[in-house]
C-alpha atoms as a PDB file:
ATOM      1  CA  UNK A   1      19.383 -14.632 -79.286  1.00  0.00           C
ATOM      2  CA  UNK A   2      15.780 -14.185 -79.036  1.00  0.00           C
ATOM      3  CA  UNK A   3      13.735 -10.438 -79.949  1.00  0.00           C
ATOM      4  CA  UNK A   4      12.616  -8.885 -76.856  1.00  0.00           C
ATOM      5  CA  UNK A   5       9.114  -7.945 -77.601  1.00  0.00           C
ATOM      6  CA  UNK A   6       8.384  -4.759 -76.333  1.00  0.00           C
ATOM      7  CA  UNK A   7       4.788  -1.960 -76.732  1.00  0.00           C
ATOM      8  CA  UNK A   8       5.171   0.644 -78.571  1.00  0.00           C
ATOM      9  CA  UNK A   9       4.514   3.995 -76.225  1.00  0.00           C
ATOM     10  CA  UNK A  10       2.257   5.445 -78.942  1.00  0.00           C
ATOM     11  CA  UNK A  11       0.410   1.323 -78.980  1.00  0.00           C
ATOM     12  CA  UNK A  12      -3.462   1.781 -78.125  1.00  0.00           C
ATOM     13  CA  UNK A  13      -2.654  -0.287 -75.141  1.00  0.00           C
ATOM     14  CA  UNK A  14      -0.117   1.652 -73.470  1.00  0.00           C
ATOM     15  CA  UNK A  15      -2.299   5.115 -73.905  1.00  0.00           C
ATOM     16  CA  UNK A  16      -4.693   3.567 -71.986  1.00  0.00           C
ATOM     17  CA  UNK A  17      -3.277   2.270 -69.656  1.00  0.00           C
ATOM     18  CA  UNK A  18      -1.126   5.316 -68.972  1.00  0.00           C
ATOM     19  CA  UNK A  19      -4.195   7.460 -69.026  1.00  0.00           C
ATOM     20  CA  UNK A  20      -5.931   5.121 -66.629  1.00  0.00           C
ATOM     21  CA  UNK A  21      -2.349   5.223 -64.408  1.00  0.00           C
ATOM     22  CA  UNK A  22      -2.614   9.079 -64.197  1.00  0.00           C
ATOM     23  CA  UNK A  23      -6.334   9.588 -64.043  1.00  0.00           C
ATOM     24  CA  UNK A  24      -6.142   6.840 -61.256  1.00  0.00           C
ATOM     25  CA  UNK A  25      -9.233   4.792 -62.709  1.00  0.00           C
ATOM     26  CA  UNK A  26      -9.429   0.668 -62.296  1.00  0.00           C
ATOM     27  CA  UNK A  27      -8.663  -1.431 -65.489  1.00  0.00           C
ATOM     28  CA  UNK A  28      -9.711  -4.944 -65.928  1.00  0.00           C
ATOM     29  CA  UNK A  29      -7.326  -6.533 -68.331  1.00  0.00           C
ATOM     30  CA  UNK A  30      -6.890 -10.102 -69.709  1.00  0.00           C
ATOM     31  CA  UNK A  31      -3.835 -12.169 -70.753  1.00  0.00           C
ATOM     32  CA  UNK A  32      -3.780 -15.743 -71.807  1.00  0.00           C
ATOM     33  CA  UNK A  33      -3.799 -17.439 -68.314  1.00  0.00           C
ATOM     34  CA  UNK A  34      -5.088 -14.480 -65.593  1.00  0.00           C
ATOM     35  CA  UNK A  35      -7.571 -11.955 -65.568  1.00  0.00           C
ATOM     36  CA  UNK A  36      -6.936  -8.830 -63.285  1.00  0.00           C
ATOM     37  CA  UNK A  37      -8.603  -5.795 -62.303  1.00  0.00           C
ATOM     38  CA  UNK A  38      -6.503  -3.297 -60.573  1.00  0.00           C
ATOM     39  CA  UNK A  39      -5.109   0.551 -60.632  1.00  0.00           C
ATOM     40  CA  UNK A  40      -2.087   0.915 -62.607  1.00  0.00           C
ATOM     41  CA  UNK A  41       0.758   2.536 -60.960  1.00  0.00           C
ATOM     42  CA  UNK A  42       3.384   2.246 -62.934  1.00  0.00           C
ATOM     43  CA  UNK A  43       4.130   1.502 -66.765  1.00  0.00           C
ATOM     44  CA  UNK A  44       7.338   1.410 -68.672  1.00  0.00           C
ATOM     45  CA  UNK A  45       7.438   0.251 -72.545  1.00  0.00           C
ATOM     46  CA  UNK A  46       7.668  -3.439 -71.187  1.00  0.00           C
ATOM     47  CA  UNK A  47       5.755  -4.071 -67.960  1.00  0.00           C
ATOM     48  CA  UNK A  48       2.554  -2.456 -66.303  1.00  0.00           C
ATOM     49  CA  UNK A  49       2.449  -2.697 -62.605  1.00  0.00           C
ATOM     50  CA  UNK A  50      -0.995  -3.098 -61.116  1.00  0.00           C
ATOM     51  CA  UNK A  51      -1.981  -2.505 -57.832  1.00  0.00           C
ATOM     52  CA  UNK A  52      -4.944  -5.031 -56.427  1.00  0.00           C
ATOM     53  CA  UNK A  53      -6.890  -4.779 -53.416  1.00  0.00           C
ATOM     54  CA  UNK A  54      -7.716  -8.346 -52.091  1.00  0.00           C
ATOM     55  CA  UNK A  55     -10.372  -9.022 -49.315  1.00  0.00           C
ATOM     56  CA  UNK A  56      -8.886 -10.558 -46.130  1.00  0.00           C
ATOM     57  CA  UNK A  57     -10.051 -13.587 -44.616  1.00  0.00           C
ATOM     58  CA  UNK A  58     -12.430 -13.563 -41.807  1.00  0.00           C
ATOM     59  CA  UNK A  59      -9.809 -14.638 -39.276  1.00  0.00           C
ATOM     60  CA  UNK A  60      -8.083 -11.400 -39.404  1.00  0.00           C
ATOM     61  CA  UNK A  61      -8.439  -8.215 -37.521  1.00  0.00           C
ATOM     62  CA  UNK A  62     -10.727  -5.830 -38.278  1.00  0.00           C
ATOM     63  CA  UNK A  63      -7.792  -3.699 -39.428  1.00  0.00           C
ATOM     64  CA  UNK A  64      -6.524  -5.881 -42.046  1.00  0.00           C
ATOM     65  CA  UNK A  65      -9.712  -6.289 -43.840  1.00  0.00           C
ATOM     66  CA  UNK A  66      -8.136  -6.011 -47.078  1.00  0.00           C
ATOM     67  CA  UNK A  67      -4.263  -6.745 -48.878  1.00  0.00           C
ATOM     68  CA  UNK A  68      -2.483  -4.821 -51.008  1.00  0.00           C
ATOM     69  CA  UNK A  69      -1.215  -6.966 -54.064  1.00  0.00           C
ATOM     70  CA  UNK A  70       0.971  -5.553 -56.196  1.00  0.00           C
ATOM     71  CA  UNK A  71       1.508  -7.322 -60.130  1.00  0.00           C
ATOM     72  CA  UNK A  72       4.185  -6.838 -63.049  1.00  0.00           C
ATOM     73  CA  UNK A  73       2.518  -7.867 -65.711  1.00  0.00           C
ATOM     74  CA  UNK A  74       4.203  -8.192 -69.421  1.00  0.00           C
ATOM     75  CA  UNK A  75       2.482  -5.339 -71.883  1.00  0.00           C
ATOM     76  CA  UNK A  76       3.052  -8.021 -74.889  1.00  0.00           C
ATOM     77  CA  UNK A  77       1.017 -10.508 -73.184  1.00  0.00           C
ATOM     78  CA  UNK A  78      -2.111  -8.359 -72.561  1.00  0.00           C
ATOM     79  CA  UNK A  79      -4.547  -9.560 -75.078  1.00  0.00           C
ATOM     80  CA  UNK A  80      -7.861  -6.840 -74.185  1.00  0.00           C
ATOM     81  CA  UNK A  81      -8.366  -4.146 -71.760  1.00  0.00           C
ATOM     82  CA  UNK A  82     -11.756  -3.182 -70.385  1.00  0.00           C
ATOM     83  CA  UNK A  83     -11.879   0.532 -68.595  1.00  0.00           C
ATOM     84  CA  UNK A  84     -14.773   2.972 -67.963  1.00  0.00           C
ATOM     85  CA  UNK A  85     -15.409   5.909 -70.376  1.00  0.00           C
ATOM     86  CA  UNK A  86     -18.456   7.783 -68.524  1.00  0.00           C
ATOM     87  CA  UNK A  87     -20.039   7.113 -65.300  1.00  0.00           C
ATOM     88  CA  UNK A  88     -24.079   7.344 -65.405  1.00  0.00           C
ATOM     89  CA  UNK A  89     -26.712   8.027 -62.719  1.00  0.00           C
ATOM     90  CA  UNK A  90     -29.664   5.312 -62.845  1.00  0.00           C
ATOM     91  CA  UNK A  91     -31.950   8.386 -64.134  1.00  0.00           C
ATOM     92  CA  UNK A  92     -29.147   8.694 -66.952  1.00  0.00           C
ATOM     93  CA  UNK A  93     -29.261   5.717 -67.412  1.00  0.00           C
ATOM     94  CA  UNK A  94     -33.586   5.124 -67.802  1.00  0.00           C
ATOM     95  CA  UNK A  95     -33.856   8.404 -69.708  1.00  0.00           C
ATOM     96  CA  UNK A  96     -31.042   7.417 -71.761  1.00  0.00           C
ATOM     97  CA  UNK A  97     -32.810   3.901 -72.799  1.00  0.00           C
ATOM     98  CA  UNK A  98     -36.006   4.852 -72.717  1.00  0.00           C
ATOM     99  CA  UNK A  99     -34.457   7.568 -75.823  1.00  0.00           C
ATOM    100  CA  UNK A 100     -33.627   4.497 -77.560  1.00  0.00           C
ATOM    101  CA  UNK A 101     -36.849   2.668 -77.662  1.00  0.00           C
ATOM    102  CA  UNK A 102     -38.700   5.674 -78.637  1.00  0.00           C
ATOM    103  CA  UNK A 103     -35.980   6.040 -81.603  1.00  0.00           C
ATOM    104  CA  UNK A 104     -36.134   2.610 -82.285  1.00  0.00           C
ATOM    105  CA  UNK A 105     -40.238   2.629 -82.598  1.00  0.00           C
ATOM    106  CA  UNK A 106     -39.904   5.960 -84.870  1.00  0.00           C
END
């Protein structure tokens, strides 16, 4: 009989993803054949489920501009996770470099 091969709830993975789940932030996530960038909305200690928003065609009405997709993806076969720590305002974001070069000329 094969191991089931399950996350641990305390795994790196799963806190993230659970904080991302409750904080309702997008995740972009990788396993070996898909890439997918999505909200979680649910998690368990085997599956994440990851709701997508996909971009209807042009023949469509104006009311079904975009699809809900919904994915059950396999924790154990998530190999990195890319979420966003801190949001930054262009200004931030030129005060904040130009901080750097000045340190970096010091």
């Amino acid at each position: 009989m094969a191991k089931k091969s399950q996350v641990k709830e305390s795994s790196l993975l799963y806190q993230r993803l659970k904080a991302a789940m409750h904080d309702g932030i997008k995740v972009w996530f990788e396993t070996r054949d898909k890439s997918y960038f999505g909200i979680p909305i649910g998690i368990d200690r085997d599956f994440v489920e990851v709701l997508i928003l996909v971009p209807g065609s042009e023949d469509e009405s104006a009311e079904y501009i975009f699809q809900r997709v919904t994915w059950v993806v396999r924790l154990a076969s998530i190999s990195a996770v890319a979420y966003p720590s801190e949001y930054w305002s262009a200004d931030r974001l030129d005060s904040l470099l130009n901080k750097s070069v000045v340190n970096t000329d010091s």
